[in-house]
N, C-alpha and C. Protein backbone atom coordinates (compact mmCIF):
# COMPACT_ATOMS: atom_id res chain seq x y z
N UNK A 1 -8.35 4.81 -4.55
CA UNK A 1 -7.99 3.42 -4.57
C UNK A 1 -7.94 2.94 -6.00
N UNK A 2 -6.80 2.19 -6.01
CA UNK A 2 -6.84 1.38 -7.30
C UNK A 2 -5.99 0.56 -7.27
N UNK A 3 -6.94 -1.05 -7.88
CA UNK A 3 -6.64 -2.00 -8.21
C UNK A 3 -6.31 -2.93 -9.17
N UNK A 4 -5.42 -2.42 -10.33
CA UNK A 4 -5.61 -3.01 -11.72
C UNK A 4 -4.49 -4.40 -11.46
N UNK A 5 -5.17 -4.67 -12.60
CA UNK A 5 -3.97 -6.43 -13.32
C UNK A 5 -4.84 -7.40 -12.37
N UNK A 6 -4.59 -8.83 -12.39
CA UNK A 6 -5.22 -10.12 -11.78
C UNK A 6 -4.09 -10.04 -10.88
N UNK A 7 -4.29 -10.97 -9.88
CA UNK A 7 -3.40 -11.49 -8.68
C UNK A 7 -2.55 -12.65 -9.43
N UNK A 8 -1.40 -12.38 -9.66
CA UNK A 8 -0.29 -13.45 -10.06
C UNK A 8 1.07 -13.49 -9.34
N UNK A 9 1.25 -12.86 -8.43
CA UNK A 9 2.19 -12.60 -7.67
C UNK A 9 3.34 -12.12 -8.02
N UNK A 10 2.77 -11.21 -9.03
CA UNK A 10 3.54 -10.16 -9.65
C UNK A 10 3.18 -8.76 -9.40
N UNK A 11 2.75 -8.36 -8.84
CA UNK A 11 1.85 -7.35 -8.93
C UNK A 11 2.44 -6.23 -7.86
N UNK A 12 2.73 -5.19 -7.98
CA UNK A 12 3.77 -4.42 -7.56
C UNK A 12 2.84 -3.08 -6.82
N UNK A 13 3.86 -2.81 -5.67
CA UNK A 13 2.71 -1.58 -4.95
C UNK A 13 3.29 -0.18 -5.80
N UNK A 14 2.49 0.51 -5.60
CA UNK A 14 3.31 1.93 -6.34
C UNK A 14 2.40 2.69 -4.69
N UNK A 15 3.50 3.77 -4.25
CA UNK A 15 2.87 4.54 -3.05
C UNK A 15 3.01 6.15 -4.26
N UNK A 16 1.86 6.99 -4.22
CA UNK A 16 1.79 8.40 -4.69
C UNK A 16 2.49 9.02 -3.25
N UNK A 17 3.42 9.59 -2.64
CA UNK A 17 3.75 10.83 -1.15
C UNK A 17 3.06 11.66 -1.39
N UNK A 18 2.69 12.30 -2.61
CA UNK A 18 2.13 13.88 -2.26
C UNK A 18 0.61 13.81 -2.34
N UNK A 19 0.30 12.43 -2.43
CA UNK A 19 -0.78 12.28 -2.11
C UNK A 19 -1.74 11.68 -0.91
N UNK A 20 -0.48 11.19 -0.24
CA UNK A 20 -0.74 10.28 0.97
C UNK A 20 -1.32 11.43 1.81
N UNK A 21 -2.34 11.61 2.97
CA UNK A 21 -2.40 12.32 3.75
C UNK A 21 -2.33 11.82 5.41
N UNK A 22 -1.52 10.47 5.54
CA UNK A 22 -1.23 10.14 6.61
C UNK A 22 -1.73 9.56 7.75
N UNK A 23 -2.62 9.23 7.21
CA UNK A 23 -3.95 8.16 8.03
C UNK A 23 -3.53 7.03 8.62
N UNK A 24 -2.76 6.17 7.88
CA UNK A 24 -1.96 4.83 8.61
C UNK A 24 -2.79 3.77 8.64
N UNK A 25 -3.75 4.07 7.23
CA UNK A 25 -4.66 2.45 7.17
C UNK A 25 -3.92 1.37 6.50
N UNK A 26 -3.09 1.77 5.33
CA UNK A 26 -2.16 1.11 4.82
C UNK A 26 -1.11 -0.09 5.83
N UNK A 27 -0.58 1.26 6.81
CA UNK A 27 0.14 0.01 7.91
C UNK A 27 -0.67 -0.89 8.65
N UNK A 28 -1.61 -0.35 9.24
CA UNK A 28 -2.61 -1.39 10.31
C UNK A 28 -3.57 -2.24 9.30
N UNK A 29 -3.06 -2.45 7.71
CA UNK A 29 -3.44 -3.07 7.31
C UNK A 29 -2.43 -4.55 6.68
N UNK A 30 -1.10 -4.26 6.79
CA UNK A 30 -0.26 -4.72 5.95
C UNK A 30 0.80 -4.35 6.81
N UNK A 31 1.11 -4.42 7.93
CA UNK A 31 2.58 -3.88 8.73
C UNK A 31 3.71 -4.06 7.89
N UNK A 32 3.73 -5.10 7.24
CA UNK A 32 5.03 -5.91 6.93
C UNK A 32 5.24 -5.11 5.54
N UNK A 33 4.35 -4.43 4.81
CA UNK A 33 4.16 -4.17 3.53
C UNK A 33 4.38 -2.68 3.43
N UNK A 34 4.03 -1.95 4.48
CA UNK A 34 3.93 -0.28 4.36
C UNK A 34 4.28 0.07 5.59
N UNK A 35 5.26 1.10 6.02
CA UNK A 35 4.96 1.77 7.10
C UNK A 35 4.82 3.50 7.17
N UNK A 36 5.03 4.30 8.16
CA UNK A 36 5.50 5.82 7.82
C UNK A 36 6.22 6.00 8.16
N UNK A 37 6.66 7.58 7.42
CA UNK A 37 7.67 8.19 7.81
C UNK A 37 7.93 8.77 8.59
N UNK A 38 8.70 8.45 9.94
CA UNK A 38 8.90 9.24 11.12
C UNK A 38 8.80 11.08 11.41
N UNK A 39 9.20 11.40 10.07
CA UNK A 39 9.36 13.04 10.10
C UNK A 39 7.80 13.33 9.98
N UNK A 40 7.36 12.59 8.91
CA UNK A 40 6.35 13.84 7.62
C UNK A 40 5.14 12.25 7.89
N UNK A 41 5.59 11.74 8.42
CA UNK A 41 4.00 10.09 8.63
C UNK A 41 3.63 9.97 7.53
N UNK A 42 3.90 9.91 6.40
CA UNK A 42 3.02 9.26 5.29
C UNK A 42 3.87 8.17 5.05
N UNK A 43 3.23 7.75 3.58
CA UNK A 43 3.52 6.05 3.39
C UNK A 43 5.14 5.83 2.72
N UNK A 44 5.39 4.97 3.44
CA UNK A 44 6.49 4.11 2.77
C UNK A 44 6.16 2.62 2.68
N UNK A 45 6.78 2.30 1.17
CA UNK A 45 6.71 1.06 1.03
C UNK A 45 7.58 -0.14 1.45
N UNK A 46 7.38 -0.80 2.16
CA UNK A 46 8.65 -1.56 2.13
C UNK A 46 8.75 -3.11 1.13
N UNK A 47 7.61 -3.24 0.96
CA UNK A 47 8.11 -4.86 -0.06
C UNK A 47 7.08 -4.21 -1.61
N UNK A 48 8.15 -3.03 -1.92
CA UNK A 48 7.30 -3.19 -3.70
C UNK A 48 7.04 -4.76 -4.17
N UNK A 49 7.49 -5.37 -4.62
CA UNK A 49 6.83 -7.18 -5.01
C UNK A 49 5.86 -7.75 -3.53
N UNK A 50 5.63 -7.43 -2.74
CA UNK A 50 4.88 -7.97 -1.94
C UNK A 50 4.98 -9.83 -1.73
N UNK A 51 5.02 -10.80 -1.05
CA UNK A 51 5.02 -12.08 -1.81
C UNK A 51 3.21 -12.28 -1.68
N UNK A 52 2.92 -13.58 -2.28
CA UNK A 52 0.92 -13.61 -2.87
C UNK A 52 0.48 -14.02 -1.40
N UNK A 53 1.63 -14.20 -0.26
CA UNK A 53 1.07 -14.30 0.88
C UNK A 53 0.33 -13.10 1.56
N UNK A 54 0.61 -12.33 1.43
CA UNK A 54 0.10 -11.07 1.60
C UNK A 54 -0.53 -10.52 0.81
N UNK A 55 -0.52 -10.94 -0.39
CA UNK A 55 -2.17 -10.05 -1.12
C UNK A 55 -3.83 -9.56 -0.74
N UNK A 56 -3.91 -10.44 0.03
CA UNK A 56 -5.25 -9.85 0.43
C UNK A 56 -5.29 -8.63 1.41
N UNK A 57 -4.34 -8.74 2.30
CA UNK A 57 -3.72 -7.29 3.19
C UNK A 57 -3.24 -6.37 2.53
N UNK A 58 -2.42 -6.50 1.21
CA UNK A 58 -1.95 -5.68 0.32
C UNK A 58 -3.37 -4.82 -0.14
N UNK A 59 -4.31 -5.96 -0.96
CA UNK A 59 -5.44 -5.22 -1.36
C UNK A 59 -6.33 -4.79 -0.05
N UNK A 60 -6.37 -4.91 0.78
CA UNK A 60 -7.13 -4.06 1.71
C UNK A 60 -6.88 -2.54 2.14
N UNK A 61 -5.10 -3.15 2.11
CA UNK A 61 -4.42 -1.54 2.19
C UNK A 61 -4.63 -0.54 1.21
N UNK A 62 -4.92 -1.23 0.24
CA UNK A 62 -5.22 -0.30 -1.22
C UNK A 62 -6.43 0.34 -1.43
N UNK A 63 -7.29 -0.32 -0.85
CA UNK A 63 -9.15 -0.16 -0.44
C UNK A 63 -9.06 0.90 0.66
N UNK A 64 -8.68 0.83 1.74
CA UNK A 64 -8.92 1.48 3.00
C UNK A 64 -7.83 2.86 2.75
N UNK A 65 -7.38 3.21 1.65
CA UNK A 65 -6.28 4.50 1.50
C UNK A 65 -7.20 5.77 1.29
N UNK A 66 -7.82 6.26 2.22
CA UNK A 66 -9.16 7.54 2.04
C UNK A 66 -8.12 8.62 1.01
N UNK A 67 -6.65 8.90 1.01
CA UNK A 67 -6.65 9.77 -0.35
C UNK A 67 -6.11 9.18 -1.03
N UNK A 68 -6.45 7.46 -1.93
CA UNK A 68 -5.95 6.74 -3.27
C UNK A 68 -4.76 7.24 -3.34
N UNK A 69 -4.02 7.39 -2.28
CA UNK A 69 -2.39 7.43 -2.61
C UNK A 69 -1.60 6.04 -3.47
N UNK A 70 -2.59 5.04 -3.45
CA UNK A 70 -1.76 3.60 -3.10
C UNK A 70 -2.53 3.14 -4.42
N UNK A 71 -1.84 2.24 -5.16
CA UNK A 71 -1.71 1.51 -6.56
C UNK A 71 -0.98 0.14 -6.43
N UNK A 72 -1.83 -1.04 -6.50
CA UNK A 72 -1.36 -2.19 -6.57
C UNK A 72 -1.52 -2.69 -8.49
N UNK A 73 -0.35 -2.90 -8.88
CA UNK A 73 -0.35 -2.85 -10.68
C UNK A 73 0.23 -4.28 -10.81
């Protein structure tokens, strides 16, 4: 997990794939923000800018990622 920069509603997701191992805390944390990939289930991003309405789900998704695939910058 990692969380750098302040909350300004700038703050951009970065997903690592070869690090994701497919758990799906990211989605059941943030539906609107991450889902998987039908083939291979790991993470996709769908709103890199996220809007600050969703930051706190954003950062939860980022907390609850057991292999720190996920980077909110």
């Amino acid at each position: 997990m990692t969380l750098s920069g302040q909350a300004s509603g700038r703050e951009r997701v970065v997903a690592e794939r070869d690090r994701c191992v497919g758990a799906g805390q990211c989605v059941l944390a943030a539906p609107t923000v991450f889902d998987q990939g039908e083939e291979d289930g790991l993470v996709l991003v769908l709103a890199e800018r996220p809007p600050a309405s969703h930051r706190d789900a954003v950062r939860e998704a980022v907390w609850s990622c057991p292999s720190g695939a996920l980077t909110l910058r």
